[in-house]
N, C-alpha and C. Protein backbone atom coordinates (compact mmCIF):
# COMPACT_ATOMS: atom_id res chain seq x y z
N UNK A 1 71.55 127.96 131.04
CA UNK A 1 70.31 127.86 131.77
C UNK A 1 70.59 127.49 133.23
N UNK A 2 71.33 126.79 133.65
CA UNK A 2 71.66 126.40 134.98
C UNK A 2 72.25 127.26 135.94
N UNK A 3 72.79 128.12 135.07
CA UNK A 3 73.32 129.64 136.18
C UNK A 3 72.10 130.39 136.55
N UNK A 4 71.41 130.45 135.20
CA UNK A 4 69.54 131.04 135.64
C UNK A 4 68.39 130.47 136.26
N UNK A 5 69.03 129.33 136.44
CA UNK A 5 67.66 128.30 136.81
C UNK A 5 66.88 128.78 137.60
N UNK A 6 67.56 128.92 138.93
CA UNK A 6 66.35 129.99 140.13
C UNK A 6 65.50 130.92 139.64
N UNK A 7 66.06 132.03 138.64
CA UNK A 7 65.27 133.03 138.14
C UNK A 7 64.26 132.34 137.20
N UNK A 8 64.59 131.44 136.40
CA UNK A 8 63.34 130.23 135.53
C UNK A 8 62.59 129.94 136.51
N UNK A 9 62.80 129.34 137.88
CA UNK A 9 61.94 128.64 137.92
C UNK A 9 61.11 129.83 138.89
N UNK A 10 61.46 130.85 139.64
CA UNK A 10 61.02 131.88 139.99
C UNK A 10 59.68 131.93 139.35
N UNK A 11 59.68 132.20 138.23
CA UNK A 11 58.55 132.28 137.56
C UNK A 11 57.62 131.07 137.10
N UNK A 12 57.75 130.08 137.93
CA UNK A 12 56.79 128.99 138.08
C UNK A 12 56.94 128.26 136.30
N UNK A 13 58.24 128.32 135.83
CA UNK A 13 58.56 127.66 134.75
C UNK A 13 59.55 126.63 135.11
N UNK A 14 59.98 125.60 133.71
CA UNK A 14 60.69 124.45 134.34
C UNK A 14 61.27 124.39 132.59
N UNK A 15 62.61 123.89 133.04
CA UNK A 15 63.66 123.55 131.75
C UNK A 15 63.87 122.26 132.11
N UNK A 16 63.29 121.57 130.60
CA UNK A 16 63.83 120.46 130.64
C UNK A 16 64.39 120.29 129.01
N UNK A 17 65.90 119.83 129.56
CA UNK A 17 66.93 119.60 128.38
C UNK A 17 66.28 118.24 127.84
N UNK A 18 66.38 117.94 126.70
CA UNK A 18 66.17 116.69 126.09
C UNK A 18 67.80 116.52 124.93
N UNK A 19 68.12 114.85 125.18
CA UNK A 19 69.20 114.89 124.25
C UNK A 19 68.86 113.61 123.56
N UNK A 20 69.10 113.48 122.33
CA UNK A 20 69.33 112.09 121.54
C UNK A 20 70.29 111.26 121.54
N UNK A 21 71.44 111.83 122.52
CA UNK A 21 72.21 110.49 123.09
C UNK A 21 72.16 110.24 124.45
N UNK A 22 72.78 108.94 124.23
CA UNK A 22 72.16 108.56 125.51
C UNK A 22 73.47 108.51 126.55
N UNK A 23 73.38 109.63 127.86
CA UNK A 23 74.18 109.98 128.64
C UNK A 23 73.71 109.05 129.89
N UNK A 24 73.97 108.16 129.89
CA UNK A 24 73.26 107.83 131.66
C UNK A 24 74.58 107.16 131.78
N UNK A 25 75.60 106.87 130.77
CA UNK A 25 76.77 106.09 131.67
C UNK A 25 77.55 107.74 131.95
N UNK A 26 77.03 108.90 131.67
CA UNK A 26 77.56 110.08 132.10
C UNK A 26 77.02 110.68 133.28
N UNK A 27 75.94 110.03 133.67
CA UNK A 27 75.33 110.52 135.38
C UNK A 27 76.33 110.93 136.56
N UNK A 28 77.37 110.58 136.61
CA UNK A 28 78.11 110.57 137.80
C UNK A 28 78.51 112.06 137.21
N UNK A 29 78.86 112.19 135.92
CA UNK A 29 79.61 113.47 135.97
C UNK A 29 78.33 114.80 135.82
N UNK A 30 77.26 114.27 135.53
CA UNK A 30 76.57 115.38 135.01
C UNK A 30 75.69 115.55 136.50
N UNK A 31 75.82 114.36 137.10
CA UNK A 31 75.81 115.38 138.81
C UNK A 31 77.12 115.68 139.35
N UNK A 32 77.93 115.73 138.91
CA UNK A 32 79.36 116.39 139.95
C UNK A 32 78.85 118.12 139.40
N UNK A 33 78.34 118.10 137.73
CA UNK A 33 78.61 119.14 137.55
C UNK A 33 77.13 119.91 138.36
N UNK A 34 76.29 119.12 138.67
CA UNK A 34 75.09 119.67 139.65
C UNK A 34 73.94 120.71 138.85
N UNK A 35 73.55 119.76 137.27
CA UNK A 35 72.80 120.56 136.95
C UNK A 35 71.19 120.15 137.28
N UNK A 36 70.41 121.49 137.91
CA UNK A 36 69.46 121.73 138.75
C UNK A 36 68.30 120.77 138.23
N UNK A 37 67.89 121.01 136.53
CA UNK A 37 67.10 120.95 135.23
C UNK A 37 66.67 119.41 135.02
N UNK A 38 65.56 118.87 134.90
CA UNK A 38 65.56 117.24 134.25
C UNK A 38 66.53 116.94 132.94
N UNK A 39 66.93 116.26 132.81
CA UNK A 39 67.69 115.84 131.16
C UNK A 39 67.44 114.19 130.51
N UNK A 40 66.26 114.42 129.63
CA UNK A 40 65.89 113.37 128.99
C UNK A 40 66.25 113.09 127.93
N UNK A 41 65.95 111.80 128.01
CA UNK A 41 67.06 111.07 126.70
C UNK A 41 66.17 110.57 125.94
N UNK A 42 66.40 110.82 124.48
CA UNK A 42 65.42 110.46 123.76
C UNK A 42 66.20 109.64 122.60
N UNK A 43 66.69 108.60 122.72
CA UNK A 43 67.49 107.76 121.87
C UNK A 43 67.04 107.24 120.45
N UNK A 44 65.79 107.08 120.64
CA UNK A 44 65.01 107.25 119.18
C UNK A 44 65.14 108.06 118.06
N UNK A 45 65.15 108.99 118.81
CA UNK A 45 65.16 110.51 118.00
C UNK A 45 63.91 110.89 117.72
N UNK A 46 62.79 110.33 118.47
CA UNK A 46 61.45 110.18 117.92
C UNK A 46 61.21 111.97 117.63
N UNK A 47 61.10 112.89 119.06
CA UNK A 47 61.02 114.16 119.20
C UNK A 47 61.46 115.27 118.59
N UNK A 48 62.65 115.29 118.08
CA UNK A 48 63.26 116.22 117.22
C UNK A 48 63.16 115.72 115.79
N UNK A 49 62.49 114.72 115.74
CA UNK A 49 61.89 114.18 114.22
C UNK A 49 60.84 114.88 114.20
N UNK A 50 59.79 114.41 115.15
CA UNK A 50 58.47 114.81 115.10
C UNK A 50 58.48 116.48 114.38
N UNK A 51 59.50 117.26 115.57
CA UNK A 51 59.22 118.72 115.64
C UNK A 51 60.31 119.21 114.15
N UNK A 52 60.08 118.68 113.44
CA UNK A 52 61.53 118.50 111.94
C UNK A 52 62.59 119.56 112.60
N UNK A 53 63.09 118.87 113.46
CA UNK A 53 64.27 119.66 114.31
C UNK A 53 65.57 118.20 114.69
N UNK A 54 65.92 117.51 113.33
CA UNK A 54 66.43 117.00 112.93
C UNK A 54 67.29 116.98 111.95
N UNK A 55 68.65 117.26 111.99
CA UNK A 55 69.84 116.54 110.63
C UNK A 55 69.61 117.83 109.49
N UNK A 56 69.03 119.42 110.41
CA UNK A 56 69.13 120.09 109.42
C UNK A 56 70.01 120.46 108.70
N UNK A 57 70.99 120.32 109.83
CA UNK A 57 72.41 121.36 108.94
C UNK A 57 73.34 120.25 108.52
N UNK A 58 72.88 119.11 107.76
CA UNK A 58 73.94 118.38 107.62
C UNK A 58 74.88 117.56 108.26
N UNK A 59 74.20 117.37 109.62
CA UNK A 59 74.91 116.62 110.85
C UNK A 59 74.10 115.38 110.78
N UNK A 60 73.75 114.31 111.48
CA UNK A 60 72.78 113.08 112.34
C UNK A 60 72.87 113.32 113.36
N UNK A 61 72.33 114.71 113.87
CA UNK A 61 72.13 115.43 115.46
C UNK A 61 70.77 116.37 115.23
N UNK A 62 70.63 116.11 116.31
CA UNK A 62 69.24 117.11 116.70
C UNK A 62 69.60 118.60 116.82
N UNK A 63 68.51 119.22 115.82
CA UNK A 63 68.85 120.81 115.98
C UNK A 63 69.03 121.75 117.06
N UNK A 64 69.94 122.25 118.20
CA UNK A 64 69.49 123.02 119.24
C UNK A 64 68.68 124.09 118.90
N UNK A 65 67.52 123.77 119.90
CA UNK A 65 66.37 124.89 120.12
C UNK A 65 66.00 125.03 120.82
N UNK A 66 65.28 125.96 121.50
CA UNK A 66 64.73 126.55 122.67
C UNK A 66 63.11 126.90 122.44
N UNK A 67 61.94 126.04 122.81
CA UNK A 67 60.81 126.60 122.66
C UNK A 67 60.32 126.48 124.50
N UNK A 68 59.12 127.34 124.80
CA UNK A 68 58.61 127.77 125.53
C UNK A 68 56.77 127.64 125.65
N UNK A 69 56.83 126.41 126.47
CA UNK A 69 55.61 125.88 126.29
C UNK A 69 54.26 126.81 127.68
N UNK A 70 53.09 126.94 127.22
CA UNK A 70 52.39 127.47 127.99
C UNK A 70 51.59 126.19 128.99
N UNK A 71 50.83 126.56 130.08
CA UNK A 71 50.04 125.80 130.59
C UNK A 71 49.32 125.11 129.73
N UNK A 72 48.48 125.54 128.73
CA UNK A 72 47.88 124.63 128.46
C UNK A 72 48.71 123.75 127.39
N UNK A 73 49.82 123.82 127.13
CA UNK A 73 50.34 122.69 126.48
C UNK A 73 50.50 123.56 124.75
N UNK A 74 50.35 125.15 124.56
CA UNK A 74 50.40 125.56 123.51
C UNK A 74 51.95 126.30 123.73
N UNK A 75 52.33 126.08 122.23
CA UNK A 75 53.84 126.91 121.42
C UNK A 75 53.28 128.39 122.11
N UNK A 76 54.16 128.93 122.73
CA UNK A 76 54.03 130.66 122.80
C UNK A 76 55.51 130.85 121.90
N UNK A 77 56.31 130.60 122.07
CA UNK A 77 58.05 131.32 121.52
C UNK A 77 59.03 129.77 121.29
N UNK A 78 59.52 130.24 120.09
CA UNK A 78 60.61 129.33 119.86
C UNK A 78 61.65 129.99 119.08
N UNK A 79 62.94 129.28 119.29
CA UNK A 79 64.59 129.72 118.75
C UNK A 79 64.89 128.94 117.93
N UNK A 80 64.52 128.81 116.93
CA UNK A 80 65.27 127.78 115.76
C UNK A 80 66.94 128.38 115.74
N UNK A 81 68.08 127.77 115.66
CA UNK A 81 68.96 127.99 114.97
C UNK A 81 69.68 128.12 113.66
N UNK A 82 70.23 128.57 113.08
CA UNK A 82 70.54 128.47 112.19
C UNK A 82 72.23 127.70 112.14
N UNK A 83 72.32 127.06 112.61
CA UNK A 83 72.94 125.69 113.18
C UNK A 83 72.73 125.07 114.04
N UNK A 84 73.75 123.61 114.01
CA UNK A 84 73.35 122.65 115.31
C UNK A 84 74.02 122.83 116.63
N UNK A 85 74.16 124.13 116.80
CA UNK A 85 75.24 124.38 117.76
C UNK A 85 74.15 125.88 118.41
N UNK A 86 73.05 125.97 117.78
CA UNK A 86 72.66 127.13 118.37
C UNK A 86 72.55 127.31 119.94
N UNK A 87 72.68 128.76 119.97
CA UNK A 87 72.70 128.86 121.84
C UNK A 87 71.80 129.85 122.30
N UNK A 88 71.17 129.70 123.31
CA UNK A 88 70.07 131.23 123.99
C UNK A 88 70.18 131.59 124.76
N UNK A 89 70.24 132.61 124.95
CA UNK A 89 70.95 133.54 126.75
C UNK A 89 69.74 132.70 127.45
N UNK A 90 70.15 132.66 128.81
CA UNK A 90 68.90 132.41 129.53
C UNK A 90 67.84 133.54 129.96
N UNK A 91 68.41 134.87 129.77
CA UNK A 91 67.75 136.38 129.36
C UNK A 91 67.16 136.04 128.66
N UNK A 92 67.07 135.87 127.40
CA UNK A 92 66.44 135.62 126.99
C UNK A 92 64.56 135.12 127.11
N UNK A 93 65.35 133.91 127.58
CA UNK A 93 64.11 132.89 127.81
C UNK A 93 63.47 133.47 128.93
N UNK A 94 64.24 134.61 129.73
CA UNK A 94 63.25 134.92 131.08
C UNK A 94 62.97 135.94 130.83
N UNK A 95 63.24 136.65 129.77
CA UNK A 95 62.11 137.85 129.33
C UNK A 95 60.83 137.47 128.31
N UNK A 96 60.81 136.71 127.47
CA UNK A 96 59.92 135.31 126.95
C UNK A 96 58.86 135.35 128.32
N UNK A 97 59.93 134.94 129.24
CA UNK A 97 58.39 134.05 130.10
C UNK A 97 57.68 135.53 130.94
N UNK A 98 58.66 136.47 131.39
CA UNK A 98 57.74 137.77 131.68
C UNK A 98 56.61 138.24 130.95
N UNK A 99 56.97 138.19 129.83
CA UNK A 99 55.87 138.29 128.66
C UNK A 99 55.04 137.53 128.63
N UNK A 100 55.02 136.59 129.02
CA UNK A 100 53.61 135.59 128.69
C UNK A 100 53.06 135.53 130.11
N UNK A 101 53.76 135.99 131.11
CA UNK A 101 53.46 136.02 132.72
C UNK A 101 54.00 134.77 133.26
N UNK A 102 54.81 134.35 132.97
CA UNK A 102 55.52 132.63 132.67
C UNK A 102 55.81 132.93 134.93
């Protein structure tokens, strides 16, 4: 997503990574590496509980997924994986948001 970001946000969209560990003693490096995107930490795990995008495949990690929220706050598209390692072109996600006029 960070090689695409311009073209994301081109289209008046915004990526925000969320992780269940907690990286902030990793700040120094995760700005050397200069990614554009918010990255929230959700140490609870409250969120990927909520969305049962939790400990599917047999890990105590949050499922990678990719959903695509509209203005008014409604699901248009989501990527479940079929592991915890799943990945999504950022093509992907920016033909997604053409489609919805993202």
């Amino acid at each position: 997503m960070q090689n695409n970001y311009g073209e994301i946000a081109a289209r008046d969209a915004e990526v925000i990574a969320v992780t269940t560990q907690d990286l902030r003693a990793a700040s120094g490096s995760i700005d050397s590496v200069g990614i554009a995107f918010p990255l929230a930490y959700d140490v609870s795990e409250e969120v990927p509980k909520e969305w049962e995008r939790f400990g599917n495949f047999g890990t105590n990690l949050a499922d990678a997924s990719v959903y695509v929220i509209d203005r008014d706050g409604k699901l248009v598209w989501q990527s479940l994986g079929d592991n915890y390692q799943h990945q999504v072109s950022a093509d992907t996600v920016i033909d997604k948001l053409d489609q919805i006029g993202g």
